[in-house]
Protein backbone atom coordinates (compact mmCIF):
# COMPACT_ATOMS: atom_id res chain seq x y z
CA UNK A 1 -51.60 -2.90 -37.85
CA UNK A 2 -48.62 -5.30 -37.87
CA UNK A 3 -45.95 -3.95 -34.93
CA UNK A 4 -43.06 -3.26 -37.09
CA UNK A 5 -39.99 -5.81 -36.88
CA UNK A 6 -37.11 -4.65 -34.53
CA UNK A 7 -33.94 -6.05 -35.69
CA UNK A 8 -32.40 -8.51 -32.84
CA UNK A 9 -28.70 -7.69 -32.61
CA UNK A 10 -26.05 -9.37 -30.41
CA UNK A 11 -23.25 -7.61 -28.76
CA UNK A 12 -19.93 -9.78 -27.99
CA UNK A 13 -18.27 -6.76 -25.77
CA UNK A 14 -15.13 -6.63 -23.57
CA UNK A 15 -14.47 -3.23 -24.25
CA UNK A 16 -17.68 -1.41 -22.60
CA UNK A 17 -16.13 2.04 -23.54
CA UNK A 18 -18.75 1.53 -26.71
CA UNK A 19 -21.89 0.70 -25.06
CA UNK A 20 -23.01 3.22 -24.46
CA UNK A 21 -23.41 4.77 -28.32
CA UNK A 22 -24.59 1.52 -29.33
CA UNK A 23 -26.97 1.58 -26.28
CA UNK A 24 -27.96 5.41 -27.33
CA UNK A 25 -28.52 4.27 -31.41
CA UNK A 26 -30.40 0.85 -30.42
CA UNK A 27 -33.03 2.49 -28.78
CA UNK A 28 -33.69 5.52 -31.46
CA UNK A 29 -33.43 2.42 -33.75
CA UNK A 30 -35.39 0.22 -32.84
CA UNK A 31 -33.44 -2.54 -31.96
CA UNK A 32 -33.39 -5.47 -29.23
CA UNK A 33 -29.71 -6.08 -27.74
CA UNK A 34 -28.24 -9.14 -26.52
CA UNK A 35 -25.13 -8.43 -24.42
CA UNK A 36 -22.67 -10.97 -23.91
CA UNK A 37 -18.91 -11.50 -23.09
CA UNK A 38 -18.02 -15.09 -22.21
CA UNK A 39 -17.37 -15.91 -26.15
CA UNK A 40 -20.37 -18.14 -26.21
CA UNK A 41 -23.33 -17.68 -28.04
CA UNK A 42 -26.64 -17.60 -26.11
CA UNK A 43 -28.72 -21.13 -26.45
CA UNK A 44 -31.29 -20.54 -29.61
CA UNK A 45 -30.80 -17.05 -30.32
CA UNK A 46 -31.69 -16.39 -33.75
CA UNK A 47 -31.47 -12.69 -34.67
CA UNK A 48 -30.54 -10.31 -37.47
CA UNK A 49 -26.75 -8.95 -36.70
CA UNK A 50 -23.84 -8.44 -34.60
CA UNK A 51 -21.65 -6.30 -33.12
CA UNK A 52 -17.93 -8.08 -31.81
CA UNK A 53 -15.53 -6.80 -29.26
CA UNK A 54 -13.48 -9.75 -28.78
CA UNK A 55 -10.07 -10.77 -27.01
CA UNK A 56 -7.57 -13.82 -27.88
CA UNK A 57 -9.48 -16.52 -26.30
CA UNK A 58 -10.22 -19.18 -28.07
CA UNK A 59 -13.99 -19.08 -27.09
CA UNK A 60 -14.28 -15.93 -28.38
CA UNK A 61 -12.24 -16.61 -31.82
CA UNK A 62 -14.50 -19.61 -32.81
CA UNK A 63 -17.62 -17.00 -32.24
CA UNK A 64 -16.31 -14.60 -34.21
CA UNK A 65 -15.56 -16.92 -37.02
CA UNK A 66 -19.01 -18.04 -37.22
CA UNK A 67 -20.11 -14.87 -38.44
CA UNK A 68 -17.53 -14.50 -41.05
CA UNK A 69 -18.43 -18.10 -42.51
CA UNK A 70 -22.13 -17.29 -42.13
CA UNK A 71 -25.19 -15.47 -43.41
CA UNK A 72 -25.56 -12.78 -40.55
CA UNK A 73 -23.88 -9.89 -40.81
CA UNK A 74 -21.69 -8.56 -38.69
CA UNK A 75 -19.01 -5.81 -37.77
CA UNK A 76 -16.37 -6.35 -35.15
CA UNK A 77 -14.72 -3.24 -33.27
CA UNK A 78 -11.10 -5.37 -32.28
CA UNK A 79 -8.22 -5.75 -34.64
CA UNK A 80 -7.58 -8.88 -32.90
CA UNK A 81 -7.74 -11.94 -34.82
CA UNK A 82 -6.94 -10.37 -38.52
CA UNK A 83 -7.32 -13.35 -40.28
CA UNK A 84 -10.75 -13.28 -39.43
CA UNK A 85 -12.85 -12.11 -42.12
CA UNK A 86 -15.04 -9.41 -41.04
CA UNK A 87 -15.40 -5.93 -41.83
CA UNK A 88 -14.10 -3.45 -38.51
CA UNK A 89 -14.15 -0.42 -37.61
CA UNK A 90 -11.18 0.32 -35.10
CA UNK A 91 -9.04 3.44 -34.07
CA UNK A 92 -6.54 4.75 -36.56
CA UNK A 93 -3.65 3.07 -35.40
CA UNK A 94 -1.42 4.84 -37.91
CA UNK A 95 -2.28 8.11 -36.66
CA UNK A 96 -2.13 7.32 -33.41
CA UNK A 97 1.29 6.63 -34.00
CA UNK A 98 1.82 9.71 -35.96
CA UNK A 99 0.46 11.94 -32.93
CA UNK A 100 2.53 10.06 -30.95
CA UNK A 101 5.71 11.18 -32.68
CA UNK A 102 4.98 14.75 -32.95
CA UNK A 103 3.88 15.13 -29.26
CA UNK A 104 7.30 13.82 -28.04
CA UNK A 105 9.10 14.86 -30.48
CA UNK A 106 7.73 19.00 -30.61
CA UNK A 107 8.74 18.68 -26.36
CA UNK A 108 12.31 18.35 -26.91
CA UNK A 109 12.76 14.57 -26.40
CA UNK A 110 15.89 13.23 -28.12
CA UNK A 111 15.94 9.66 -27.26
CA UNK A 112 12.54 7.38 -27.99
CA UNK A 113 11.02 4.30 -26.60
CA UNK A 114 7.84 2.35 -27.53
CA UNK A 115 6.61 0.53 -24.82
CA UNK A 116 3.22 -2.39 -24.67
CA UNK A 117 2.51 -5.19 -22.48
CA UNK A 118 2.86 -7.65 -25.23
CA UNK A 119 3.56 -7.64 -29.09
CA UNK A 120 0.10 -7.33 -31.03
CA UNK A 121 -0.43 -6.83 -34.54
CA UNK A 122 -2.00 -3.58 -33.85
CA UNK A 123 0.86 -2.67 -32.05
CA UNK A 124 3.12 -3.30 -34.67
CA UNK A 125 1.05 -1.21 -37.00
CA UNK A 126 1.41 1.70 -34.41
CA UNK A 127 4.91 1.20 -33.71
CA UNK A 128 6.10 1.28 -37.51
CA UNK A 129 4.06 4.68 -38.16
CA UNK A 130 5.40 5.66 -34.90
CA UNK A 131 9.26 5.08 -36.07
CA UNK A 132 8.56 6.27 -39.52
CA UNK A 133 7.05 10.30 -38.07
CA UNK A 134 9.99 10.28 -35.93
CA UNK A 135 12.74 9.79 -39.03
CA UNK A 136 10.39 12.01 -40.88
CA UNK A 137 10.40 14.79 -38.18
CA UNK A 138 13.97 14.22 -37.24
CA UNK A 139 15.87 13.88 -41.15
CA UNK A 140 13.78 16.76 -42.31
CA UNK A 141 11.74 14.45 -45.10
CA UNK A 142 14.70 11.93 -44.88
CA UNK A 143 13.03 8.55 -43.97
CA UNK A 144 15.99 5.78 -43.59
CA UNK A 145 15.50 2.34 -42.73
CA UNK A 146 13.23 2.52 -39.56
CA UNK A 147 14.05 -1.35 -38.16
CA UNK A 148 15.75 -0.91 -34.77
CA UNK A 149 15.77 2.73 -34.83
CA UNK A 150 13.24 3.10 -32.03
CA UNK A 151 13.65 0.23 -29.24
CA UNK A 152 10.40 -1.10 -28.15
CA UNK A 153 10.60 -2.50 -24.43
CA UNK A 154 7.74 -5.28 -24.17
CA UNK A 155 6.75 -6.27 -20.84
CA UNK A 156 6.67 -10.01 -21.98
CA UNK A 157 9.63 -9.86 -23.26
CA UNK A 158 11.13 -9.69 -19.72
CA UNK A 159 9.02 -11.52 -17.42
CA UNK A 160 8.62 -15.31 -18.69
CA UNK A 161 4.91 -16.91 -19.47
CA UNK A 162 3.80 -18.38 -17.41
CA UNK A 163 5.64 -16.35 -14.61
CA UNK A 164 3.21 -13.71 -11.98
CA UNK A 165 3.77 -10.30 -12.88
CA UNK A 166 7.50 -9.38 -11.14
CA UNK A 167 7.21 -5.59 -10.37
CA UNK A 168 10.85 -5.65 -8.98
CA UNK A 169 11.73 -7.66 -11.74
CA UNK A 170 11.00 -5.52 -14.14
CA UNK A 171 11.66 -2.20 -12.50
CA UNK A 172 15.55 -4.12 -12.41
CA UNK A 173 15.35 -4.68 -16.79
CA UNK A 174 13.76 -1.03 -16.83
CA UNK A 175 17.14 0.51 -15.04
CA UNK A 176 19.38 -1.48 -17.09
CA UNK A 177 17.59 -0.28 -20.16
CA UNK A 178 16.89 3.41 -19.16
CA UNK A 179 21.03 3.66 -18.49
CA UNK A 180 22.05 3.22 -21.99
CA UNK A 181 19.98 5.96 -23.23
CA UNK A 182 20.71 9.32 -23.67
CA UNK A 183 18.17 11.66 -21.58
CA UNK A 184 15.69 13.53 -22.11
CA UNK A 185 13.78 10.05 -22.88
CA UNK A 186 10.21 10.40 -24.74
CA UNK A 187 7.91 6.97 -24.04
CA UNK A 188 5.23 5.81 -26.30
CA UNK A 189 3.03 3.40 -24.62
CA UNK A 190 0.66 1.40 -26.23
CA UNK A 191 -1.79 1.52 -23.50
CA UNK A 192 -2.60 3.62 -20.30
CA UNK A 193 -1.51 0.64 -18.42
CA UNK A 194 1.29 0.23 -20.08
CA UNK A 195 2.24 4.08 -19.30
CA UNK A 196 1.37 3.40 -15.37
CA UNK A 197 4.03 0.96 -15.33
CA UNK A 198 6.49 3.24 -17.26
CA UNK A 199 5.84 5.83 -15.07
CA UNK A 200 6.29 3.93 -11.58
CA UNK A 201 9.84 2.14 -13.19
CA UNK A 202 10.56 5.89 -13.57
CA UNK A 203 10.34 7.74 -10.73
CA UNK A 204 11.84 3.99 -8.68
CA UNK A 205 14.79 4.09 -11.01
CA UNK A 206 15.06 8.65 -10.18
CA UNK A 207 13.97 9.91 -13.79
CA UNK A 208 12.51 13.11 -13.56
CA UNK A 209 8.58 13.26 -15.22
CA UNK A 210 8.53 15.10 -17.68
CA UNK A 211 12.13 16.50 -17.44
CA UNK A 212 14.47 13.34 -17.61
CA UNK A 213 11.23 11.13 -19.42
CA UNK A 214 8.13 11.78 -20.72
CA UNK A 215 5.55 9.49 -21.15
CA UNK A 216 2.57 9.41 -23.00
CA UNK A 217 -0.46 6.85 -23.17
CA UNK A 218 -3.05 5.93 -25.36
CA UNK A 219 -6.75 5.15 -24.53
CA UNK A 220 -7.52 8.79 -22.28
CA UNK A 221 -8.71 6.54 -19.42
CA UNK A 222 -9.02 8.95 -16.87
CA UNK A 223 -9.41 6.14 -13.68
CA UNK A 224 -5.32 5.49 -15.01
CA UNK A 225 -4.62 8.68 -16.36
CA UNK A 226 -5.41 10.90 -13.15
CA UNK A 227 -4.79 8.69 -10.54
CA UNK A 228 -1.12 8.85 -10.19
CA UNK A 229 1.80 10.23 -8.87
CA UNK A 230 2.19 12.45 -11.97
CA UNK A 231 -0.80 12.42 -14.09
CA UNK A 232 -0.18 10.50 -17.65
CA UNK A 233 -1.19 12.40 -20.32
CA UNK A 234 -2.80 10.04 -23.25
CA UNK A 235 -3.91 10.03 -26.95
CA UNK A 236 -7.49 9.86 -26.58
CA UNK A 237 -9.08 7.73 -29.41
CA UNK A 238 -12.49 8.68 -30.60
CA UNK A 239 -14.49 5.50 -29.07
CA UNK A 240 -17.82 6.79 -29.73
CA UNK A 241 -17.19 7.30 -33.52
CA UNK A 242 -15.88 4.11 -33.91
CA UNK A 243 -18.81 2.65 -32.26
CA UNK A 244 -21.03 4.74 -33.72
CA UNK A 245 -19.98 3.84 -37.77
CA UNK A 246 -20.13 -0.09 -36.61
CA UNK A 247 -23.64 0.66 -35.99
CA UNK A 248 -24.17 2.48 -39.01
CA UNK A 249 -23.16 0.41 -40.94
CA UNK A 250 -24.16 -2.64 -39.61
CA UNK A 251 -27.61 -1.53 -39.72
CA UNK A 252 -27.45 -1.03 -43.74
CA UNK A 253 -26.28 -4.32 -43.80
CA UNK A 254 -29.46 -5.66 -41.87
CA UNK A 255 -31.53 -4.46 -44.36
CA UNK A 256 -29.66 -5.85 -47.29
CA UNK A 257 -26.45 -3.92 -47.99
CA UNK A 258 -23.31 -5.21 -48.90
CA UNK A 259 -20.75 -5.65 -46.31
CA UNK A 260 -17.35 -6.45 -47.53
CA UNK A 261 -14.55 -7.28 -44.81
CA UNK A 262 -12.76 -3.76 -45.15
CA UNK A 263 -11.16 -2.27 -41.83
CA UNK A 264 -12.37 1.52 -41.32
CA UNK A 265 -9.70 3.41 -39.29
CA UNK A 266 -10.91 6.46 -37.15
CA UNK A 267 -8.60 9.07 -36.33
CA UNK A 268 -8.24 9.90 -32.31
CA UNK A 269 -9.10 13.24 -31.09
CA UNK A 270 -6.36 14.44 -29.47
CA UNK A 271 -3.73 14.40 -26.89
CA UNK A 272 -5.10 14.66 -23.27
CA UNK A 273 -1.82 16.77 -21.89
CA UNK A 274 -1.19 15.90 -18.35
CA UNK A 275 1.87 16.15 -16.28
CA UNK A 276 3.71 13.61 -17.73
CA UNK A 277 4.52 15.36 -21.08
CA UNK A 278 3.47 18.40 -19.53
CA UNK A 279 4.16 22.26 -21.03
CA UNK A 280 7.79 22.20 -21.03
CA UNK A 281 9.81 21.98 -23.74
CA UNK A 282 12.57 20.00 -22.17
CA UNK A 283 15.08 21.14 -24.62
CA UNK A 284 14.61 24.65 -22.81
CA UNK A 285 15.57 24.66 -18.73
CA UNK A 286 13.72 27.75 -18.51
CA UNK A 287 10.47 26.70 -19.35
CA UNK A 288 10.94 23.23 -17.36
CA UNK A 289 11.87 25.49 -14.46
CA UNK A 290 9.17 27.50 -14.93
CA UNK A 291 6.63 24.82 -14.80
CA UNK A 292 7.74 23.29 -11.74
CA UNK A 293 7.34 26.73 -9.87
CA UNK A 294 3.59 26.98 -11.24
CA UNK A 295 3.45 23.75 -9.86
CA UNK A 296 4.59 24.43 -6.25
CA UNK A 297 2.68 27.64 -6.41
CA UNK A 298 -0.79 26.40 -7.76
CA UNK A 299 -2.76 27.42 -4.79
CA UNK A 300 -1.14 30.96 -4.63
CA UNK A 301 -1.70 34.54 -6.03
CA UNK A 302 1.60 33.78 -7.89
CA UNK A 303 1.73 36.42 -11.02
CA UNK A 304 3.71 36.20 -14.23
CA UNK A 305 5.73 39.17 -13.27
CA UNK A 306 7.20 36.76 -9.76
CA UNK A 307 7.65 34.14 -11.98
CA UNK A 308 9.71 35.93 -14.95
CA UNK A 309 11.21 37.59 -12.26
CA UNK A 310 12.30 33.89 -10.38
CA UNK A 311 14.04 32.85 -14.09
CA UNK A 312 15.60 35.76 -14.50
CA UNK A 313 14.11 36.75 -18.04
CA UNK A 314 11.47 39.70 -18.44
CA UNK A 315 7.81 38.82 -18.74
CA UNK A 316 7.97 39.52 -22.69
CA UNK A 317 10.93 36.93 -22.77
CA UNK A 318 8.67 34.89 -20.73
CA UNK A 319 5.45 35.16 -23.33
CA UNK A 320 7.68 34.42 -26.23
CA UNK A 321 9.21 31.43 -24.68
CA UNK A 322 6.06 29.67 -23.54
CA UNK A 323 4.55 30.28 -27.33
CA UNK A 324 7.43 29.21 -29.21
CA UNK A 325 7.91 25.96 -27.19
CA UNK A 326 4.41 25.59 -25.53
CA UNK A 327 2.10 26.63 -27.56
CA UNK A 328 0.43 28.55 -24.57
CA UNK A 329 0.71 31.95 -22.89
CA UNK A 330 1.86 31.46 -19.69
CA UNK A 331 -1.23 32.34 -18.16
CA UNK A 332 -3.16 29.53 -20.07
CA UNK A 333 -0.31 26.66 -19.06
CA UNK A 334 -1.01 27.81 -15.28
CA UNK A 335 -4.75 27.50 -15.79
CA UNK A 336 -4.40 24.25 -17.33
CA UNK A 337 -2.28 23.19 -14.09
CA UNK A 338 -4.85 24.30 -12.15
CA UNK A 339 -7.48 22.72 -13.82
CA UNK A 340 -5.52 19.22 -14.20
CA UNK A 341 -4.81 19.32 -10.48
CA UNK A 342 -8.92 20.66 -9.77
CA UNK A 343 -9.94 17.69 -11.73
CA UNK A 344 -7.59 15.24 -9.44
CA UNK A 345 -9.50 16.18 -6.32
CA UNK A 346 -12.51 16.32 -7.93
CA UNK A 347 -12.35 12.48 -8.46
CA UNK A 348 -10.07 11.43 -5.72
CA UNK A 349 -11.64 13.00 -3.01
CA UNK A 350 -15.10 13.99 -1.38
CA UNK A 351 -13.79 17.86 -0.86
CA UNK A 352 -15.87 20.51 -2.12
CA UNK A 353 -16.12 22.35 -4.71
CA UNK A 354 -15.27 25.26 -3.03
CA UNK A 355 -12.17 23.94 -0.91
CA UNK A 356 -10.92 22.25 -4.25
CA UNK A 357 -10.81 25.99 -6.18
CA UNK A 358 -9.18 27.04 -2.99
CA UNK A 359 -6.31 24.62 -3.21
CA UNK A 360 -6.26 24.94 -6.89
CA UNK A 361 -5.75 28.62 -6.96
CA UNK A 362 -9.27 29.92 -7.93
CA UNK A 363 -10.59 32.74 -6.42
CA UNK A 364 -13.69 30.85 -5.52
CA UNK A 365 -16.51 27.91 -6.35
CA UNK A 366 -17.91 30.14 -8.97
CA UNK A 367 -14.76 30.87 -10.60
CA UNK A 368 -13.64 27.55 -11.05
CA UNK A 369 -17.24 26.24 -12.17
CA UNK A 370 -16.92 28.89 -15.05
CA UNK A 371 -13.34 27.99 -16.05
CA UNK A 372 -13.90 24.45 -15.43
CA UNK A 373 -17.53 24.53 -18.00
CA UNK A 374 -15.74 26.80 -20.51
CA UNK A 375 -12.57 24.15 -20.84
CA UNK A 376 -14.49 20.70 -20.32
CA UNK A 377 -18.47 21.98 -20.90
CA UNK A 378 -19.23 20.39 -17.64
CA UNK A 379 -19.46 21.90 -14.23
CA UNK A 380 -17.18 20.41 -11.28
CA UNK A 381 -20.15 18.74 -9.91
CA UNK A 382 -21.53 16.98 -13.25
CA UNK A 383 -17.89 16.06 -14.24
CA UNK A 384 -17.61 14.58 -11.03
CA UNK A 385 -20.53 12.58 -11.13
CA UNK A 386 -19.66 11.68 -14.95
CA UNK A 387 -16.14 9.95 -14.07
CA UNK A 388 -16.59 8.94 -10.26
């Protein structure tokens, strides 16, 4: 018998964040990958489809274009490069910049920024949803004219082409900025990178994370996200269904389907919440209070009763202040700062598990394994291994 034919597809992937679905679906599939990233395609390859993750260059662009002039089908997983014809599957960029709004905007923040390392057209598309859930939320249904409602602060926009990148530079724009607007200050950032930069221009210029600014990413990548001074908390896009549709669909394609160049947007997950938007409300100096003294008290047998009792409330005042602006009993916001600040040693340093629950406030190894399995469905050692 005949070995059955196994479909040759070729991968054009900067972003490796989806290779490992399509890695997962080309072997139960049946299919032979070609992996490449340099924009070029490889000398006589003749196979049945592709997959495109592509940048600006202009390598790249002429690839892409091929397909969209040509026979083979293919899906790209970029919004870069619109004009190109090809169907795409890509995040949701309007409700990321919907969850964007409300995240900020439910914490108390009463002045907003979007912030990106250049202007992109998928960063316009974020930005305008972004401007248009914050007139919704703020004018009660009320939309007005959103143009130059929200500021957007573009990192290219201050530092010339051409020019290396000016850290001192643009910490300088960032205070000149910053001291026009009215505080508490809720950032959007584009990107995690772009929220590392935020963040640092911050705490240089003496803004207070989250209490004076608050700054939120988008992409979940914990290497930026939990690696910081104050950990960034991030939108957190749902890569694997996006790469996991582009397969889909580009395998109906392969065997004859139609494939028309419509853009599939899937909707993120969630908001990782770190320390930079933290619990508090910062509309409420109770609860901001409060969350710095979990904080400084992480590793201690600190009760709600010493902290209720610190604030001056009673520990029902306390409750109903942490639900109404948190979300959270304060006994679940002190586990999550425990957790957040478990999961920093975990990856930053070779401590073990047992001296990590220690200085996170666990009673022990086993404790914290059970917490930490119940929260992320992965024990301290297998997350570990996962995102070292």
């Amino acid at each position: 018998m005949a070995a059955s034919h196994k479909k040759q597809v070729l991968l054009m992937m900067n972003a490796r964040k989806f290779l490992g679905v399509i890695s997962r679906y080309a072997f139960e599939h049946g299919w032979r990958l070609t992996l490449m990233n340099d924009g070029l395609a490889p000398t006589g390859w003749k196979g049945d489809g592709a997959i495109l993750s592509y940048s600006r260059s202009p390598a790249q662009k002429e690839f892409a274009a091929r397909f969209a002039q040509g026979k083979i089908p293919a899906v790209a997983l970029s919004y870069s490069q619109p004009q190109i014809k090809l169907p795409r599957v890509t995040a949701g960029f309007e409700s990321i910049g919907r969850m964007g709004a409300r995240h900020l905007f439910e914490r108390g923040y009463e002045t907003f920024v979007f912030c990106s390392s250049e202007r992109l057209k998928s960063g316009e598309i974020v930005y305008r949803s972004y401007v248009d859930a914050l007139n919704g939320l703020r004018f009660k249904g009320t939309v007005p004219s959103s143009e130059g409602t929200v500021p957007w602060i573009v990192r290219s926009d201050v530092l010339k082409a051409g020019h290396e990148f000016d850290w001192g530079r643009l910490s300088r724009y960032f205070a000149r900025f910053i001291a026009k607007l009215k505080r508490p200050i809720g950032f959007f950032c584009q990107s995690d990178a772009s929220a590392v930069n935020v963040l640092n221009a911050c705490l240089e210029n003496g803004l207070r994370v989250p209490e004076d600014a608050g700054i939120l990413g988008v992409n979940d990548n914990p290497v930026l996200c939990e690696n910081q001074e104050t950990t960034i908390s991030s939108i957190n896009p749902d890569f694997d269904r996006i790469a996991l549709t582009a397969c889909e669909m580009l395998d109906r394609a392969m065997d004859g389907g139609e494939l028309t160049d419509e853009t599939i947007p899937i909707d993120p997950l969630g908001v990782s919440i770190r320390e930079s938007t933290g619990l508090a409300s910062v509309n409420d100096p109770r609860l901001a209070k409060a969350t710095r003294i979990l904080r400084e008290h992480i590793a201690d047998s600190y009760g709600i009763a010493e902290l209720a009792a610190e604030l001056g409330v009673s520990v029902s005042t306390l409750n109903r202040l942490f639900h109404e602006l948190a979300g959270a009993t304060p006994a679940a916001g002190l586990r999550r700062l425990k957790l957040e600040h478990a999961k920093t040693l975990l990856r930053g340093t070779d401590c073990t598990v047992e001296a990590i629950a220690a200085d996170s406030g666990f009673a022990n190894a086993a404790h914290l394994s059970n917490v930490f399995r119940e929260v992320n469905g992965l024990t301290p050692g297998e997350w570990r291994a996962k995102w070292r």
